[in-house]
Protein backbone atom coordinates (compact mmCIF):
# COMPACT_ATOMS: atom_id res chain seq x y z
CA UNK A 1 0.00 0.00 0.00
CA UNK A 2 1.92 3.17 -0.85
CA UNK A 3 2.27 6.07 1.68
CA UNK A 4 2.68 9.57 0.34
CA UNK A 5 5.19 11.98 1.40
CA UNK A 6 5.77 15.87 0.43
CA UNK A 7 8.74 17.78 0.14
CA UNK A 8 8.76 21.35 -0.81
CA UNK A 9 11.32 24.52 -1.06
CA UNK A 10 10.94 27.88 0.75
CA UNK A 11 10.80 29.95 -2.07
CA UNK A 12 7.27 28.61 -2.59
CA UNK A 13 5.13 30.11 -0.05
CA UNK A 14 3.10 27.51 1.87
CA UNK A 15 0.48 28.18 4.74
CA UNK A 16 2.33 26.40 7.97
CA UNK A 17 -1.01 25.03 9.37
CA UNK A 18 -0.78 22.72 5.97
CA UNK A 19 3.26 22.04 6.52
CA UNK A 20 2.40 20.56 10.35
CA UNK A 21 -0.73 18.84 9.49
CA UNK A 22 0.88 16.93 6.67
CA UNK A 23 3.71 16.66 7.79
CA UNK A 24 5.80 18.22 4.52
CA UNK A 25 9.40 18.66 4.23
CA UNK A 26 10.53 22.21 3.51
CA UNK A 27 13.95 22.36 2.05
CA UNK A 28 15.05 26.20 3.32
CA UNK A 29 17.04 28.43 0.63
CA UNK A 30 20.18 30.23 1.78
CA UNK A 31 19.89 33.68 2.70
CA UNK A 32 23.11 35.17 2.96
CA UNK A 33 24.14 38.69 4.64
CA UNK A 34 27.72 39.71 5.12
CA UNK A 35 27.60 38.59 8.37
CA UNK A 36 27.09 35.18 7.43
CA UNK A 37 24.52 32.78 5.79
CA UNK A 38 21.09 31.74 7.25
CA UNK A 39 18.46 29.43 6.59
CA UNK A 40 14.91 30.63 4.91
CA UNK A 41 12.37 29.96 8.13
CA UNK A 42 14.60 28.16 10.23
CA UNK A 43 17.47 30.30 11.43
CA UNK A 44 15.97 33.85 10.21
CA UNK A 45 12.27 34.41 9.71
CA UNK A 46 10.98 36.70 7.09
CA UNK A 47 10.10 39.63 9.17
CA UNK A 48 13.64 39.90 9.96
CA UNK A 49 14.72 40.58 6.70
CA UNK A 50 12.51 42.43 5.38
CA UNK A 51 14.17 45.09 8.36
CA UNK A 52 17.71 44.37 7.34
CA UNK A 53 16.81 44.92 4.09
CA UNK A 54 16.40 48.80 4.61
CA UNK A 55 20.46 48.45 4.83
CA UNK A 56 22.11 45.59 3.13
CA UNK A 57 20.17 43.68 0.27
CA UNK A 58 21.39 39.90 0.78
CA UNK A 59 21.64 37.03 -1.81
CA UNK A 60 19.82 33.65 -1.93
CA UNK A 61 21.14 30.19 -2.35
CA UNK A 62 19.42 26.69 -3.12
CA UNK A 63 19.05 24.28 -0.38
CA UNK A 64 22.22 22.41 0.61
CA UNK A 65 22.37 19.09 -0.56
CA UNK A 66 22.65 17.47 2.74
CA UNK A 67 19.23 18.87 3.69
CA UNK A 68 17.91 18.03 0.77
CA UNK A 69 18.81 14.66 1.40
CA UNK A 70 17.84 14.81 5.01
CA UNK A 71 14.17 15.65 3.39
CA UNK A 72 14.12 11.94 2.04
CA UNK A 73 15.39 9.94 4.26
CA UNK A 74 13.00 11.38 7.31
CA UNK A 75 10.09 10.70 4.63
CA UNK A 76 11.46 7.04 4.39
CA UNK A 77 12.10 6.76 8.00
CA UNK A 78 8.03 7.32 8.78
CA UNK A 79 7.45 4.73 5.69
CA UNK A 80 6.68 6.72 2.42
CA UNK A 81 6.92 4.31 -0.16
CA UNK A 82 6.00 7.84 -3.04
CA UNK A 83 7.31 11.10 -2.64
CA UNK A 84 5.77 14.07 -4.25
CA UNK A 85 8.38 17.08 -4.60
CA UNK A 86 7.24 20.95 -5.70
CA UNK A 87 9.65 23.64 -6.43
CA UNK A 88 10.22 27.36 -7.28
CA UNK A 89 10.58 27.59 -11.37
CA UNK A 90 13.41 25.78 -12.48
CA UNK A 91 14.40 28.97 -14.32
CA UNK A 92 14.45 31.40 -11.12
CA UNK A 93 16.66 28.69 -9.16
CA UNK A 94 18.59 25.22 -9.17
CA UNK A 95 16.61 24.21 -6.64
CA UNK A 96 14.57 22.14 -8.96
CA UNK A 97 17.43 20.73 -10.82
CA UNK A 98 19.23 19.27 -7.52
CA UNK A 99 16.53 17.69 -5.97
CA UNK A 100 16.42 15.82 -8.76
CA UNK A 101 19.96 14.48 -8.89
CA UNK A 102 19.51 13.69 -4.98
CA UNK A 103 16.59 11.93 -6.01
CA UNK A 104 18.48 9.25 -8.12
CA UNK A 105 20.67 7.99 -4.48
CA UNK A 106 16.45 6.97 -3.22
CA UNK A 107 15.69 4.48 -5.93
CA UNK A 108 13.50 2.70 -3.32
CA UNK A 109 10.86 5.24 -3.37
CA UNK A 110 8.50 5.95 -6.59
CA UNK A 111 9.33 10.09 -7.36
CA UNK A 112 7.62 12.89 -8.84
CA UNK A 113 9.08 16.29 -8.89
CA UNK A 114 6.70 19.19 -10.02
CA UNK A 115 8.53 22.10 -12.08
CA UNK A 116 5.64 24.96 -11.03
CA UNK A 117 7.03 27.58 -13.71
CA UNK A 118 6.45 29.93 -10.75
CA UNK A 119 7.23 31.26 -7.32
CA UNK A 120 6.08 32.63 -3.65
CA UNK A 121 2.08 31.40 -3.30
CA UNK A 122 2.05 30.91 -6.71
CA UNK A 123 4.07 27.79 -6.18
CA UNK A 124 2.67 27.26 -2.95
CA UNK A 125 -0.39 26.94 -4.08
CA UNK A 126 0.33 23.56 -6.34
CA UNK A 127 1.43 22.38 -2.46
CA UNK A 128 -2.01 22.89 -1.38
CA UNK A 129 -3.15 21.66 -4.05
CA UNK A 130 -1.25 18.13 -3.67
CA UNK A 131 -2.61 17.68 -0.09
CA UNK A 132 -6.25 18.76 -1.30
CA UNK A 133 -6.01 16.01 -3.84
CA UNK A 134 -4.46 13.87 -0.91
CA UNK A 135 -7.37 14.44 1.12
CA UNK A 136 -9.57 13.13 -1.73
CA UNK A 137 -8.26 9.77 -1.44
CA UNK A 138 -6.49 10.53 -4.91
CA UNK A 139 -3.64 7.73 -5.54
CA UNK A 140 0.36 9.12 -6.57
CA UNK A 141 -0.35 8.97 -10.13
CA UNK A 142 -3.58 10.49 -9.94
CA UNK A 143 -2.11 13.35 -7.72
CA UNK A 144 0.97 13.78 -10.16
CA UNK A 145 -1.32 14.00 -12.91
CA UNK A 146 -3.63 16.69 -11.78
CA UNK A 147 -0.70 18.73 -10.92
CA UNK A 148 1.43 18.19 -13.90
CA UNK A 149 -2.11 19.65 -16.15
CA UNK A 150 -1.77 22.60 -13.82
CA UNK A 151 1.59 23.87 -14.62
CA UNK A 152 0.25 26.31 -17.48
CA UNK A 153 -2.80 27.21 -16.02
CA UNK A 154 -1.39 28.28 -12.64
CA UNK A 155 -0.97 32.35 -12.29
CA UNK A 156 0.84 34.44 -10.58
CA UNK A 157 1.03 38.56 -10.30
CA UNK A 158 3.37 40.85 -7.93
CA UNK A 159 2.75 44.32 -7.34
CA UNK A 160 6.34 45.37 -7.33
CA UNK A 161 6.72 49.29 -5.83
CA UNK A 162 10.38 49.21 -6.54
CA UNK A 163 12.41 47.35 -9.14
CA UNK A 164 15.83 48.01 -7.26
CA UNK A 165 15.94 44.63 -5.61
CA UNK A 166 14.90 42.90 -9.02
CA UNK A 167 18.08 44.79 -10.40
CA UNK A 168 20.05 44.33 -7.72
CA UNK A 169 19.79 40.35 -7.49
CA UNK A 170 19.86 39.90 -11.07
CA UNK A 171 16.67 38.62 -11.63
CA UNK A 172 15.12 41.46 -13.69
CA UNK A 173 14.16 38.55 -16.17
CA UNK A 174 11.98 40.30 -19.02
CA UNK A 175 10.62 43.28 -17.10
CA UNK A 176 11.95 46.82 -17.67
CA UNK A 177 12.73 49.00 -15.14
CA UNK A 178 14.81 52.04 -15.85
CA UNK A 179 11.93 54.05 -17.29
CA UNK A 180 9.42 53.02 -15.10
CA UNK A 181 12.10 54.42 -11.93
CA UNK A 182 12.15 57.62 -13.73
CA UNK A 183 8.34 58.12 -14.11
CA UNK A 184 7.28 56.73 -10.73
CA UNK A 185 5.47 53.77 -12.89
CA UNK A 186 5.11 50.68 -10.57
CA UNK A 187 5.14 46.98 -12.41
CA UNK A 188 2.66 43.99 -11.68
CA UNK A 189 4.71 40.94 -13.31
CA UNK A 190 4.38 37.20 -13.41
CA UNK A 191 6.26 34.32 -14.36
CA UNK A 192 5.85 33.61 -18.03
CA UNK A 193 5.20 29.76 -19.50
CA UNK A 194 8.86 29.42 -19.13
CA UNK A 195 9.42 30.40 -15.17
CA UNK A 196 10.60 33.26 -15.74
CA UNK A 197 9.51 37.26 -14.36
CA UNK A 198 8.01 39.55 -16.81
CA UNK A 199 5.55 42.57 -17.15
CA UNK A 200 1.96 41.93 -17.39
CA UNK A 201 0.92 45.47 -15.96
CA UNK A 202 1.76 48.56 -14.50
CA UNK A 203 0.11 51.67 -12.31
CA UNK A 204 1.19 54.89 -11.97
CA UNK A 205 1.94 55.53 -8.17
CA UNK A 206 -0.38 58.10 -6.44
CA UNK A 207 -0.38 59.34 -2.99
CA UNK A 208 -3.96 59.06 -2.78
CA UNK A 209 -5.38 55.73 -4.17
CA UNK A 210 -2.21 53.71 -4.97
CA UNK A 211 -3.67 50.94 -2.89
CA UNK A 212 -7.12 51.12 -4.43
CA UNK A 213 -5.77 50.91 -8.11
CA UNK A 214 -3.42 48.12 -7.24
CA UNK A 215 -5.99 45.72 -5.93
CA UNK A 216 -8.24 46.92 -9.21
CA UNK A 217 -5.81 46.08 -11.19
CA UNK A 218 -4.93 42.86 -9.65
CA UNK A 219 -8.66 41.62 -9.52
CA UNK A 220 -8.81 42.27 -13.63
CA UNK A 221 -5.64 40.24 -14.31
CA UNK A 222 -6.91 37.20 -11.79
CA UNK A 223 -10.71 37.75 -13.96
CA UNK A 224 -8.52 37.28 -17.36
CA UNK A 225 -6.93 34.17 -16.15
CA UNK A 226 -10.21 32.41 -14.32
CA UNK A 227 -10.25 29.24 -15.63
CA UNK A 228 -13.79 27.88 -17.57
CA UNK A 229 -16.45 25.33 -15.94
CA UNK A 230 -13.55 25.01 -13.13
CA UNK A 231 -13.26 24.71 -9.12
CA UNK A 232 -9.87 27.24 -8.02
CA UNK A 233 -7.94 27.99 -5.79
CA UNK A 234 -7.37 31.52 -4.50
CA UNK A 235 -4.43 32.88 -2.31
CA UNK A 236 -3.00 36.88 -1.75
CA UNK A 237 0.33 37.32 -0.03
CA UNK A 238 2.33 40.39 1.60
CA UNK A 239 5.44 40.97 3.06
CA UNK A 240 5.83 44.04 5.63
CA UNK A 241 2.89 44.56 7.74
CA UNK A 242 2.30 47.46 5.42
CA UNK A 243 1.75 44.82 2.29
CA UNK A 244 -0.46 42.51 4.57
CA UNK A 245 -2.91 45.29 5.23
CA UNK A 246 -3.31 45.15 1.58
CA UNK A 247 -2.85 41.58 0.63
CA UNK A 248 -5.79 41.09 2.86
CA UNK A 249 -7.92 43.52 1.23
CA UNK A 250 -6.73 42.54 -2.50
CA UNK A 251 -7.72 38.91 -1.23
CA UNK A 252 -11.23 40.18 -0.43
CA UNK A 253 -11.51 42.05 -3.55
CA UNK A 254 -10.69 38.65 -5.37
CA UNK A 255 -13.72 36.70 -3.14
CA UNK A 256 -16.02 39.31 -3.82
CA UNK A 257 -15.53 39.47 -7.70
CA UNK A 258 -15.02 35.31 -7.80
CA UNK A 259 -17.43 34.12 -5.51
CA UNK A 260 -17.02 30.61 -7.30
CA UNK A 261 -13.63 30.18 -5.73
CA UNK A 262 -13.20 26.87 -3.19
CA UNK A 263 -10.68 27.65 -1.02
CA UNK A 264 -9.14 31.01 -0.24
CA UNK A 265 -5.83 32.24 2.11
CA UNK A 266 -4.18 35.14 2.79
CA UNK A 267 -0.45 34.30 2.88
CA UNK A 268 2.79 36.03 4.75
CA UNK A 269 5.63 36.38 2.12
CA UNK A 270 8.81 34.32 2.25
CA UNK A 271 12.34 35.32 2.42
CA UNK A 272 13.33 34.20 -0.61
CA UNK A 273 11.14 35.79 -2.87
CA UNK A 274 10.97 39.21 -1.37
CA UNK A 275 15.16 39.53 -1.47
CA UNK A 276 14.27 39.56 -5.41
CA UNK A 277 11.29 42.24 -5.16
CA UNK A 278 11.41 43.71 -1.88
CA UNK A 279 9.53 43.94 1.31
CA UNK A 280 6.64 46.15 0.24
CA UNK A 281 5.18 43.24 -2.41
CA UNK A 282 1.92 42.67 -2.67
CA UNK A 283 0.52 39.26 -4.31
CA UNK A 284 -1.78 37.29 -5.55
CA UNK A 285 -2.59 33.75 -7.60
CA UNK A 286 -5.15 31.09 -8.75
CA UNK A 287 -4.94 27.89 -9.53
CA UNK A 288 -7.46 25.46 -11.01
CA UNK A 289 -8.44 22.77 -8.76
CA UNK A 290 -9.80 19.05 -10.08
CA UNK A 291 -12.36 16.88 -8.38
């Protein structure tokens, strides 16, 4: 009788009341300052650097090897006979690509290992997705399946305020930021069929309903992407306490004009993703769901 196990990175944002109640590996990313490396929601939490970040911008890592290993064997030790891993795109880290050489030294267990094409809840939300299906008595290859049909029609968007920490960490992918800078024109980007950040949007920054236009904005791009004749899942994230205030507002603005959604959650983000975008990014995704 097989016994499914779930391993996960950081850099996809995941609700913790689903990472204790089934039990799901997290691999943590390296997030290195000068004064020395620490792991993503283990050894530094999020809210931590987002304040450092007002003075030194730090740089990620994947997950070491040994922990990644570590992640299987503690799934073998409680008896998994399938494991089910989910990671950040492939193209924003190696993350994806080294869990699946580790992989090959666990030939006992049956494998799957999800490419998302995406990040923060946006990858996160595939997680959810696993144990919802899970919970349904689905089998592994029933599971794998539904997830591997989601990969293109799972959606992402970031309200970025300032493109420095895009530029800064390299990971400006295909949006453009030097005019926008100049012309106080904030981006919403996503991660394209290949993984990878790009434009989809942009606002021009008021003082007076920035926040209202954002959410707007937001709403219209989730509306484009709402799957046909099909449950989804919904899920808003922030990162300072600033961005929460809104992510929970943008997350009722997305209930209100999808009532049809099944589940919804309003998620804190992750270290990993706001050291590319910064602290003040606000979030939100969907992701079809099959019964």
């Amino acid at each position: 009788m097989e016994k499914i196990g779930f391993i996960v990175d950081s850099g996809s944002d995941v609700p913790k009341e689903f990472v204790d109640k089934f039990e799901i590996e997290v691999l943590p990313l390296n997030v290195a300052f000068k004064d020395g490396d620490y792991l993503d929601g283990v050894t530094i939490q999020p809210q931590e650097v987002f304040e450092r970040m007002a003075s030194e911008i730090p740089k990620t890592s994947l997950p070491s090897g040994e922990l990644i290993s570590q992640a299987f064997e503690n799934l073998i030790e409680k008896g998994c006979t399938h494991i089910i891993a989910i990671t950040i795109s492939s193209n924003l880290s190696g993350t994806n690509n080294s869990v699946r050489l580790i992989a090959e030294d666990f030939p006992q267990v049956e494998f799957f290992l999800l490419d998302t094409k995406n990040i923060g809840i946006g990858s996160g939300l595939f997680m959810i997705a696993a144990t919802k299906y899970f919970e349904m008595k689905n089998d592994f290859k029933m599971i794998t399946k539904k997830l591997q049909d989601s990969v293109e029609k799972g959606h992402v968007f970031f309200h970025i305020p300032n493109l420095k920490y895009l530029i800064a960490g390299g990971r400006i992918g295909r949006v453009t930021g030097a005019v926008g800078t100049l012309l106080n024109i904030q981006q919403i980007i996503t991660c394209d069929e290949e993984g990878i950040y790009t434009k989809i949007a942009k606002i021009r920054a008021s003082k007076t309903n920035n926040e209202a236009k954002t959410i707007k904005k937001m709403v219209d791009l989730v509306k484009g992407v709402l799957p046909e004749s099909q449950e989804f899942l919904l899920a808003s994230c922030g990162g300072n306490p600033a961005a929460r205030v809104t992510s929970a507002k943008l997350l009722e603005g997305l209930k209100d004009a999808l009532p049809e959604f099944e589940e919804a959650y309003d998620v804190q983000l992750g270290s990993a993703l706001a050291v590319h975008t910064g602290p003040e990014l606000t979030g939100c995704a969907i992701l079809p769901l099959y019964k």
